[in-house]
N, C-alpha and C. Protein backbone atom coordinates (compact mmCIF):
# COMPACT_ATOMS: atom_id res chain seq x y z
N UNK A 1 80.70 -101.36 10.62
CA UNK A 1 79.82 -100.43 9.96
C UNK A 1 79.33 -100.97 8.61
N UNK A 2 79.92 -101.31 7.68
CA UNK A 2 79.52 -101.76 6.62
C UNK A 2 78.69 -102.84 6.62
N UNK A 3 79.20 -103.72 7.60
CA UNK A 3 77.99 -105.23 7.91
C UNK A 3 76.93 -104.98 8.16
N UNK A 4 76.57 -103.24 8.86
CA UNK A 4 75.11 -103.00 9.53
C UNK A 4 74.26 -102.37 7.86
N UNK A 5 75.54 -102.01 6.92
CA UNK A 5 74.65 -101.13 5.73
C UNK A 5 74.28 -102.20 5.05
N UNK A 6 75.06 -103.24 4.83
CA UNK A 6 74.98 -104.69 4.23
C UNK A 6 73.57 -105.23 4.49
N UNK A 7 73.07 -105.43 5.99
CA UNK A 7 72.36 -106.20 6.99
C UNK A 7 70.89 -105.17 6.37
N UNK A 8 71.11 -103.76 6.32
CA UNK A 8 69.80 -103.17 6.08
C UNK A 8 69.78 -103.09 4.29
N UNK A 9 70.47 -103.09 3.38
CA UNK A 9 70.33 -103.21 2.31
C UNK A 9 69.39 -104.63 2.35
N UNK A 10 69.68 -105.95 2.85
CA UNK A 10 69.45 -107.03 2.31
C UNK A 10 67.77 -107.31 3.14
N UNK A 11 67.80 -106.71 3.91
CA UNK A 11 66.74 -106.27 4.87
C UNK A 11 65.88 -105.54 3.69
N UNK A 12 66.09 -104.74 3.41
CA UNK A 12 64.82 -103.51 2.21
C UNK A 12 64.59 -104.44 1.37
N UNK A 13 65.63 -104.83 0.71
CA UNK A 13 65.42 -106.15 -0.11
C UNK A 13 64.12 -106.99 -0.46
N UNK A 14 64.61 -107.74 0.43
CA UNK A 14 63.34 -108.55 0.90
C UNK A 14 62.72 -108.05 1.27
N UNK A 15 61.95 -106.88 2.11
CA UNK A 15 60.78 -106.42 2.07
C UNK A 15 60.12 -105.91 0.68
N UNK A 16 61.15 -105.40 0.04
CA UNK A 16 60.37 -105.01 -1.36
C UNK A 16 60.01 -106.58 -2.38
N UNK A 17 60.88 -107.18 -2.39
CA UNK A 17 60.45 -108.81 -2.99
C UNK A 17 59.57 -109.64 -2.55
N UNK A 18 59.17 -109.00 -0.96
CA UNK A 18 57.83 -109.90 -0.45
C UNK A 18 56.89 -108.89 -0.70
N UNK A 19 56.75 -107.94 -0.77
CA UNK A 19 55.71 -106.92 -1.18
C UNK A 19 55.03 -107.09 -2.54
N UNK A 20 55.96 -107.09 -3.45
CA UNK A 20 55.84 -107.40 -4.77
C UNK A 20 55.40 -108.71 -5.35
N UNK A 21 55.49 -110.41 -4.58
CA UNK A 21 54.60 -110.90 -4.38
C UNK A 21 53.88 -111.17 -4.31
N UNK A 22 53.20 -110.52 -3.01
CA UNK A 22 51.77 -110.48 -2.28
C UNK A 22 51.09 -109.84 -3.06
N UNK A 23 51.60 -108.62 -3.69
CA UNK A 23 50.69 -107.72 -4.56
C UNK A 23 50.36 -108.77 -5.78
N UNK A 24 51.32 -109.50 -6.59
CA UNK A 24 51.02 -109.90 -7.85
C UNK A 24 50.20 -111.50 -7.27
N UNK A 25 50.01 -111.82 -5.91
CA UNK A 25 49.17 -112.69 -5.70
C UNK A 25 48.13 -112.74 -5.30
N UNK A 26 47.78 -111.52 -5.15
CA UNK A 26 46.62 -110.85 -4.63
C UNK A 26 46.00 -110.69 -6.31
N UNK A 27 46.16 -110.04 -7.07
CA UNK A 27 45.74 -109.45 -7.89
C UNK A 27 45.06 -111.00 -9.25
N UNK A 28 45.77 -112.16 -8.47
CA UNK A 28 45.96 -113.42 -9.64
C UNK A 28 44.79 -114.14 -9.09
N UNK A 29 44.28 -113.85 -7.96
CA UNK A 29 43.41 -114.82 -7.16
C UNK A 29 42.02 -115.42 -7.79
N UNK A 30 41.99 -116.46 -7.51
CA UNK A 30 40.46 -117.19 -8.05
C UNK A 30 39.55 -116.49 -7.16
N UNK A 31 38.17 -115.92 -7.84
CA UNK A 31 37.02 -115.43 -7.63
C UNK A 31 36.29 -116.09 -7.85
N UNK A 32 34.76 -115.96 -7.29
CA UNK A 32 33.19 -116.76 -7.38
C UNK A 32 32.91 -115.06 -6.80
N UNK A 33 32.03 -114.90 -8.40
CA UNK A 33 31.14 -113.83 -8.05
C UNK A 33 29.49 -114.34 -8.51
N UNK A 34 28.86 -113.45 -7.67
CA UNK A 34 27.30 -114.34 -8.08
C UNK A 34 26.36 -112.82 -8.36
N UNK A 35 26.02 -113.02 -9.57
CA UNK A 35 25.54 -111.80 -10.70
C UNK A 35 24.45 -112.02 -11.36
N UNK A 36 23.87 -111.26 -12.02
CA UNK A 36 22.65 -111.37 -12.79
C UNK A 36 23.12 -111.65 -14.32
N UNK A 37 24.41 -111.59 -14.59
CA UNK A 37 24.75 -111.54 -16.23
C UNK A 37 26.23 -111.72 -16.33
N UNK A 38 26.27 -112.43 -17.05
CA UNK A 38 27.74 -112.48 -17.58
C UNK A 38 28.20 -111.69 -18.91
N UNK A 39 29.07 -110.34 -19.12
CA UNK A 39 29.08 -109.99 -20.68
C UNK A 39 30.00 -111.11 -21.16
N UNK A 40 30.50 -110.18 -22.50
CA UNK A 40 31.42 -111.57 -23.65
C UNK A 40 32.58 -111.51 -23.25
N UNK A 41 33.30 -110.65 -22.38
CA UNK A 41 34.42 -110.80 -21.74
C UNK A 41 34.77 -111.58 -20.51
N UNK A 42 33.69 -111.71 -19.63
CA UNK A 42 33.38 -112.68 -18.69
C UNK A 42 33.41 -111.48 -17.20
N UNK A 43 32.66 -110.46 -17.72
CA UNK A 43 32.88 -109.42 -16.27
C UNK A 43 31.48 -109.68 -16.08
N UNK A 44 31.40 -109.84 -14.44
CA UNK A 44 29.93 -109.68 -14.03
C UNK A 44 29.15 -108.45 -14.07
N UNK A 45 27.14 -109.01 -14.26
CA UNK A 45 26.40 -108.21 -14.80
C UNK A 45 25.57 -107.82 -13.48
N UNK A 46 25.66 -106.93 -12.96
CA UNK A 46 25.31 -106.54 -11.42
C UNK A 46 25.61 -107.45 -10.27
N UNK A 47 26.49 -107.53 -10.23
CA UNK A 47 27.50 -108.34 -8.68
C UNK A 47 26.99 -108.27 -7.40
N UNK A 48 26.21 -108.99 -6.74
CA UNK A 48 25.94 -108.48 -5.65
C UNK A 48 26.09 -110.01 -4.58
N UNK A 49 26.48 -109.81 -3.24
CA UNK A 49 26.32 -111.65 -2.50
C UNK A 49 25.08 -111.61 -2.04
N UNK A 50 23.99 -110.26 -2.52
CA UNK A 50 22.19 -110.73 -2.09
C UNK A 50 21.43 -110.64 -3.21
N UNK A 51 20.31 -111.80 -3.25
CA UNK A 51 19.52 -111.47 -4.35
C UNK A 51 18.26 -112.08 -3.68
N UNK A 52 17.13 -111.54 -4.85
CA UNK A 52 15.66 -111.66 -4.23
C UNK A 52 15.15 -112.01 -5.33
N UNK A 53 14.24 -113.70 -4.75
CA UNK A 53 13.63 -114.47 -5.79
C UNK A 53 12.49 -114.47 -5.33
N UNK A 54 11.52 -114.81 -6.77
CA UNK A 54 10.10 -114.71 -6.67
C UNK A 54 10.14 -116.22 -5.55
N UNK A 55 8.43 -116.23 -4.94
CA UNK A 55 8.66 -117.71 -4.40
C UNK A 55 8.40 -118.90 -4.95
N UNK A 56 8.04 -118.78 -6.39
CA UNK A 56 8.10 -119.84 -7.08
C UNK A 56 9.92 -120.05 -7.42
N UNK A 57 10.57 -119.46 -7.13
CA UNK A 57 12.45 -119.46 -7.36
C UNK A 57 12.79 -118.59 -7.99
N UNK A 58 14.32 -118.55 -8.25
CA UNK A 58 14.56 -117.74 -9.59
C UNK A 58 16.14 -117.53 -9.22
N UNK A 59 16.64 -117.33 -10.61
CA UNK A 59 17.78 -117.69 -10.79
C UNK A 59 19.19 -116.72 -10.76
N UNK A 60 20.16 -116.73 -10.95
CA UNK A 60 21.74 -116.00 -10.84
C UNK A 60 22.40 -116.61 -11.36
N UNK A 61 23.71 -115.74 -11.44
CA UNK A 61 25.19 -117.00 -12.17
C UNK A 61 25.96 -116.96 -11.26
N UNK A 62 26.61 -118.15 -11.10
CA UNK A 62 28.04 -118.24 -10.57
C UNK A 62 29.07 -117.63 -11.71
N UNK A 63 29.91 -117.30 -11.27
CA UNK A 63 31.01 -116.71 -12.60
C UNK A 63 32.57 -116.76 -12.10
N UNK A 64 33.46 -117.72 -12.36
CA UNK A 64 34.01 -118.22 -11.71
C UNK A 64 35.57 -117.56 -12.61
N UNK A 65 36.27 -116.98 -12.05
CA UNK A 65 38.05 -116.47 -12.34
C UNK A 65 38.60 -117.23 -11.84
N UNK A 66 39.63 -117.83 -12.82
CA UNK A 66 41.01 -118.00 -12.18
C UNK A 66 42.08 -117.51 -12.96
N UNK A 67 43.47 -117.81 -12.30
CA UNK A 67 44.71 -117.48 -13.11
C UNK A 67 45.41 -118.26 -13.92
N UNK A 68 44.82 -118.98 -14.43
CA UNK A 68 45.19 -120.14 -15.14
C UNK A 68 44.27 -121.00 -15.57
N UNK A 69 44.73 -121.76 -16.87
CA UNK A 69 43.93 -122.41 -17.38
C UNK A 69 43.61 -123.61 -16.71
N UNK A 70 41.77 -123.76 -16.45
CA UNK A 70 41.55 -124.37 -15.54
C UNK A 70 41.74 -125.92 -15.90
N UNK A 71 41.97 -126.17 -17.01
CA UNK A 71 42.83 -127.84 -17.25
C UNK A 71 41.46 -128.83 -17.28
N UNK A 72 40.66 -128.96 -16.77
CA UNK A 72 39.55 -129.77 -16.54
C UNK A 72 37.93 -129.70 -17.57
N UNK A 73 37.41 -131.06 -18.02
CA UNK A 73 36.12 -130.93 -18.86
C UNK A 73 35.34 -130.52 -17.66
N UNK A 74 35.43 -130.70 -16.81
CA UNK A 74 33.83 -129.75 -15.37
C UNK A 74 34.66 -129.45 -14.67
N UNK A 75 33.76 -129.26 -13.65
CA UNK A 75 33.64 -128.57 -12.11
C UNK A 75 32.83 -128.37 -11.49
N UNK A 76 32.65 -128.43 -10.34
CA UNK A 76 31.47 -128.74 -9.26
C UNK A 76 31.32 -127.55 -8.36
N UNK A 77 29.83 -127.31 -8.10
CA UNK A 77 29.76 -126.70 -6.94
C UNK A 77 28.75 -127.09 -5.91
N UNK A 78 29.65 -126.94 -5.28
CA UNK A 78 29.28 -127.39 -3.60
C UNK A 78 28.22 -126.61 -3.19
N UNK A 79 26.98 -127.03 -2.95
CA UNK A 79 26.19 -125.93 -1.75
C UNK A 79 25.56 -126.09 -0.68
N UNK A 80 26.41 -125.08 0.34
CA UNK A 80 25.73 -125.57 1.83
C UNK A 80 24.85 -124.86 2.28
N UNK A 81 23.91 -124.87 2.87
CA UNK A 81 23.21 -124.21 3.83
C UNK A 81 23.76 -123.53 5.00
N UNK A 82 24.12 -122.47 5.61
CA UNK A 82 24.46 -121.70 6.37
C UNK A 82 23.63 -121.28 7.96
N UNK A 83 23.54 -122.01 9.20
CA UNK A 83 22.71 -122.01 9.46
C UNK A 83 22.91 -120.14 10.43
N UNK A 84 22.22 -119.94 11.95
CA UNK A 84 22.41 -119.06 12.86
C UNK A 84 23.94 -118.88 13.22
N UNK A 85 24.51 -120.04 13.59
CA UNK A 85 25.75 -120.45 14.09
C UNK A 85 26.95 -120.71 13.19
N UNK A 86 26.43 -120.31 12.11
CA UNK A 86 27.37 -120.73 11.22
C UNK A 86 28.31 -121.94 10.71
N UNK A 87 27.16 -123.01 11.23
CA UNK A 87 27.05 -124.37 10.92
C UNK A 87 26.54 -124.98 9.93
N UNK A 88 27.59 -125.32 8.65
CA UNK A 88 27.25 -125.63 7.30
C UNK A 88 26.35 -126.88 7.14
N UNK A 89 25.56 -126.73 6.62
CA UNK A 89 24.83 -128.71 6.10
C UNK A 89 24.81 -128.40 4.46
N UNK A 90 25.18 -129.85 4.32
CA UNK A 90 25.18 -129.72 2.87
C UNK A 90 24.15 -130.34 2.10
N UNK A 91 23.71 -129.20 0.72
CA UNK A 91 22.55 -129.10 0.42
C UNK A 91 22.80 -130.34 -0.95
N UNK A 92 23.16 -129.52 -1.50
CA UNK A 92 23.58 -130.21 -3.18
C UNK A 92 24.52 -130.03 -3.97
N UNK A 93 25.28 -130.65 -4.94
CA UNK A 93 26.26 -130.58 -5.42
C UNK A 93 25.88 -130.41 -7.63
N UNK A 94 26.38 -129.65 -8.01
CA UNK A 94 26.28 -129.01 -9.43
C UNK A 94 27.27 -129.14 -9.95
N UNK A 95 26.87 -130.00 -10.83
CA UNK A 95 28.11 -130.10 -11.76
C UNK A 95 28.08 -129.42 -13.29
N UNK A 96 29.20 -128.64 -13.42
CA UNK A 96 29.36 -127.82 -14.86
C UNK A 96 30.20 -128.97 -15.75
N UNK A 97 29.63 -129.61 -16.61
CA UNK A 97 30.29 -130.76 -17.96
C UNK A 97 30.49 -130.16 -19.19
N UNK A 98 30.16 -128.67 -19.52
CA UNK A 98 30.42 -128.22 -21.12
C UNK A 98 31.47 -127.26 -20.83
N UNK A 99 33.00 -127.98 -20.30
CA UNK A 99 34.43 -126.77 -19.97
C UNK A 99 34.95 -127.43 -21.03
N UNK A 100 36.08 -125.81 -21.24
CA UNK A 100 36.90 -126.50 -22.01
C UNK A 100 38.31 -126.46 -21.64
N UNK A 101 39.40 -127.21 -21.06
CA UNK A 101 40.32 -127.04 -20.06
C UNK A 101 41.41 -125.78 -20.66
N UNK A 102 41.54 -125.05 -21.58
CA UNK A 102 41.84 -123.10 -21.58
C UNK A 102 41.25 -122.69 -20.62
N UNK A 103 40.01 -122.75 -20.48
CA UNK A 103 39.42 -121.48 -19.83
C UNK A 103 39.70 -120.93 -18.57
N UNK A 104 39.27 -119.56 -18.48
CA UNK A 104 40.27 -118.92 -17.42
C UNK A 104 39.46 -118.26 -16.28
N UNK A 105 38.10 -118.63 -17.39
CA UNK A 105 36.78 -117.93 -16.54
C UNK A 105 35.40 -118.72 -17.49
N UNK A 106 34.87 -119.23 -16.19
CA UNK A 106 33.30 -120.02 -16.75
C UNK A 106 32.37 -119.24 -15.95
N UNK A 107 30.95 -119.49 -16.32
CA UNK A 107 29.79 -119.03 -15.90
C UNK A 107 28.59 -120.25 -15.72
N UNK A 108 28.02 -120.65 -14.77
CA UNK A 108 27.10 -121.12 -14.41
C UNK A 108 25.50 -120.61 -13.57
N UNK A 109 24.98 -120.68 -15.34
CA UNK A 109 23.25 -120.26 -14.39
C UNK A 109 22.58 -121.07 -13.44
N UNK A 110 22.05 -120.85 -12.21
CA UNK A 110 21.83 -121.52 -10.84
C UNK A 110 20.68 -121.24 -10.42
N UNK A 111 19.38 -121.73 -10.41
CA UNK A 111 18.11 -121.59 -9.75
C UNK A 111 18.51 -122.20 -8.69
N UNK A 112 17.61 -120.90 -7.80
CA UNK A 112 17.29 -120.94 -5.94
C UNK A 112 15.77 -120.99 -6.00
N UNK A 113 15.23 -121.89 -5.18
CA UNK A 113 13.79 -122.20 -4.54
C UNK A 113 13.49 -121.72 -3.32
N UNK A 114 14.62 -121.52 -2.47
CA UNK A 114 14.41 -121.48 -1.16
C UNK A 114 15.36 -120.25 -1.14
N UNK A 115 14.91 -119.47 0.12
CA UNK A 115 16.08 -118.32 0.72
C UNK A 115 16.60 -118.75 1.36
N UNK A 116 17.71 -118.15 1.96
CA UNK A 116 18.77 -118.63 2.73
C UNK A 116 19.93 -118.09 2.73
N UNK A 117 20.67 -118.76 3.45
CA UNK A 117 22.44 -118.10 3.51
C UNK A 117 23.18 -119.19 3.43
N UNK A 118 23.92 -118.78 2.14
CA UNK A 118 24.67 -120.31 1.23
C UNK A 118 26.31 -120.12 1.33
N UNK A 119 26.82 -121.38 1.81
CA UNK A 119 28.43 -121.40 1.25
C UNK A 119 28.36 -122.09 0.18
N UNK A 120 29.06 -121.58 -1.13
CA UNK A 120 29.43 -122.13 -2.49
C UNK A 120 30.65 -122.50 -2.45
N UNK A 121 31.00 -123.61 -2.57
CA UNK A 121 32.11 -123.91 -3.15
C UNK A 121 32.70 -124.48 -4.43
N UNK A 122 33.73 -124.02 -5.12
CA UNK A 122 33.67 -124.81 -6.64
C UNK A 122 34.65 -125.30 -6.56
N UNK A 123 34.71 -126.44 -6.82
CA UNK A 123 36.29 -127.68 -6.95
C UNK A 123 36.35 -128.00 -8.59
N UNK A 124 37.60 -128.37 -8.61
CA UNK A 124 37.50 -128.99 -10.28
C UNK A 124 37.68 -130.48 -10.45
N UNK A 125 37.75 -131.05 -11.47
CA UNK A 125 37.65 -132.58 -11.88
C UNK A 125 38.66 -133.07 -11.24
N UNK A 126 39.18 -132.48 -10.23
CA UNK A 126 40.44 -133.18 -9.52
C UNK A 126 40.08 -133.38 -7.88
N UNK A 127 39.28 -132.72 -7.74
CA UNK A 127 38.70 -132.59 -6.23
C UNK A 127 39.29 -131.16 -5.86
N UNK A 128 39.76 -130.71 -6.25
CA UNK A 128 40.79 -129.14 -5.65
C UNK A 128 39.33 -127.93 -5.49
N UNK A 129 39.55 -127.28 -4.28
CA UNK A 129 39.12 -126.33 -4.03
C UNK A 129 39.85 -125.17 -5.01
N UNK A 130 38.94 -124.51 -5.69
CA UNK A 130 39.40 -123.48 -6.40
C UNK A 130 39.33 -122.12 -5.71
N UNK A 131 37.61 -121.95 -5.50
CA UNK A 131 37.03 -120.95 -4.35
C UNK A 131 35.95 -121.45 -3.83
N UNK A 132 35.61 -119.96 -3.06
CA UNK A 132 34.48 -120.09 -2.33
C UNK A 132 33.91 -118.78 -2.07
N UNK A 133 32.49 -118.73 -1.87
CA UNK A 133 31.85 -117.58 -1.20
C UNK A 133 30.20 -117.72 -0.81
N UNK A 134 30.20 -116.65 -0.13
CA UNK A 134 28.55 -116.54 0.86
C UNK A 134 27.78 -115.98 -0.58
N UNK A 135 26.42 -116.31 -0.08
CA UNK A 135 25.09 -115.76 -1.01
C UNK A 135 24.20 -116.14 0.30
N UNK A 136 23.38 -114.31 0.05
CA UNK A 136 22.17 -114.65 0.49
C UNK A 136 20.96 -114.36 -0.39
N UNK A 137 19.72 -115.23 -0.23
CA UNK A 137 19.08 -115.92 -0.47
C UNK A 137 17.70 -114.98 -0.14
N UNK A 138 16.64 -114.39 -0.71
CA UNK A 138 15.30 -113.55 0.06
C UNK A 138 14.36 -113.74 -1.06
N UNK A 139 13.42 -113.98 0.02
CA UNK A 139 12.03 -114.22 -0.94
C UNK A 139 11.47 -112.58 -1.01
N UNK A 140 10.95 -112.17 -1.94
CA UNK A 140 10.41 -110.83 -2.95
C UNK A 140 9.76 -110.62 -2.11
């Protein structure tokens, strides 16, 4: 009897220590949000993954969270083209050079020419995937 109260004590246990976890790793996670504005705190200024450019182009920010200081003078972002099938080609690569390795959150302004449906990805001066996310792309 006692081995079975033992067996479910150590049992709750660990469910509450993996719970507690997941929650505080969930909550720590690197973001790419793509916005019209960055304020002075670094929260995005209308967040949305669609935006609509004139057809001469027009522009958005990347705005990039993490949980830690990102250690690195840049960082890159990756951009692919997204096709029907969801078959990436890659378009061009952006590099951010004015970091300062504190920071915990950067912002990069990004002109689009073309519409479309984009995978972003941002790596840092190490090659490391930090994040990633979709944007779509519409002409006015």
């Amino acid at each position: 009897m006692k081995g079975n109260k033992m067996a479910k004590k150590i049992l709750i246990c660990v469910f509450l220590i993996t719970t507690i976890f997941l929650l505080n790793s969930s909550s720590y996670s690197q973001t790419l949000y793509f916005c019209e504005g960055v304020d002075k705190r670094g929260n995005p200024i209308n967040e949305s993954q669609t935006f609509y450019i004139p057809s001469g182009g027009g522009y958005l920010y990347f705005l990039v969270h993490v949980p830690y200081e990102i250690g690195c003078n840049k960082v890159y972002y990756d951009i692919y083209e997204v096709d029907d099938y969801y078959n990436e080609t890659y378009n061009t690569t952006i590099t951010q050079d004015d970091m300062r390795p504190s920071w915990t959150w950067f912002w990069k302004k990004v002109t689009f020419y073309y519409p479309g449906y984009y995978h972003i990805y941002v790596r840092d001066c190490n090659g490391y995937n930090l994040t990633s996310s979709y944007l779509d792309i519409y002409y006015k």
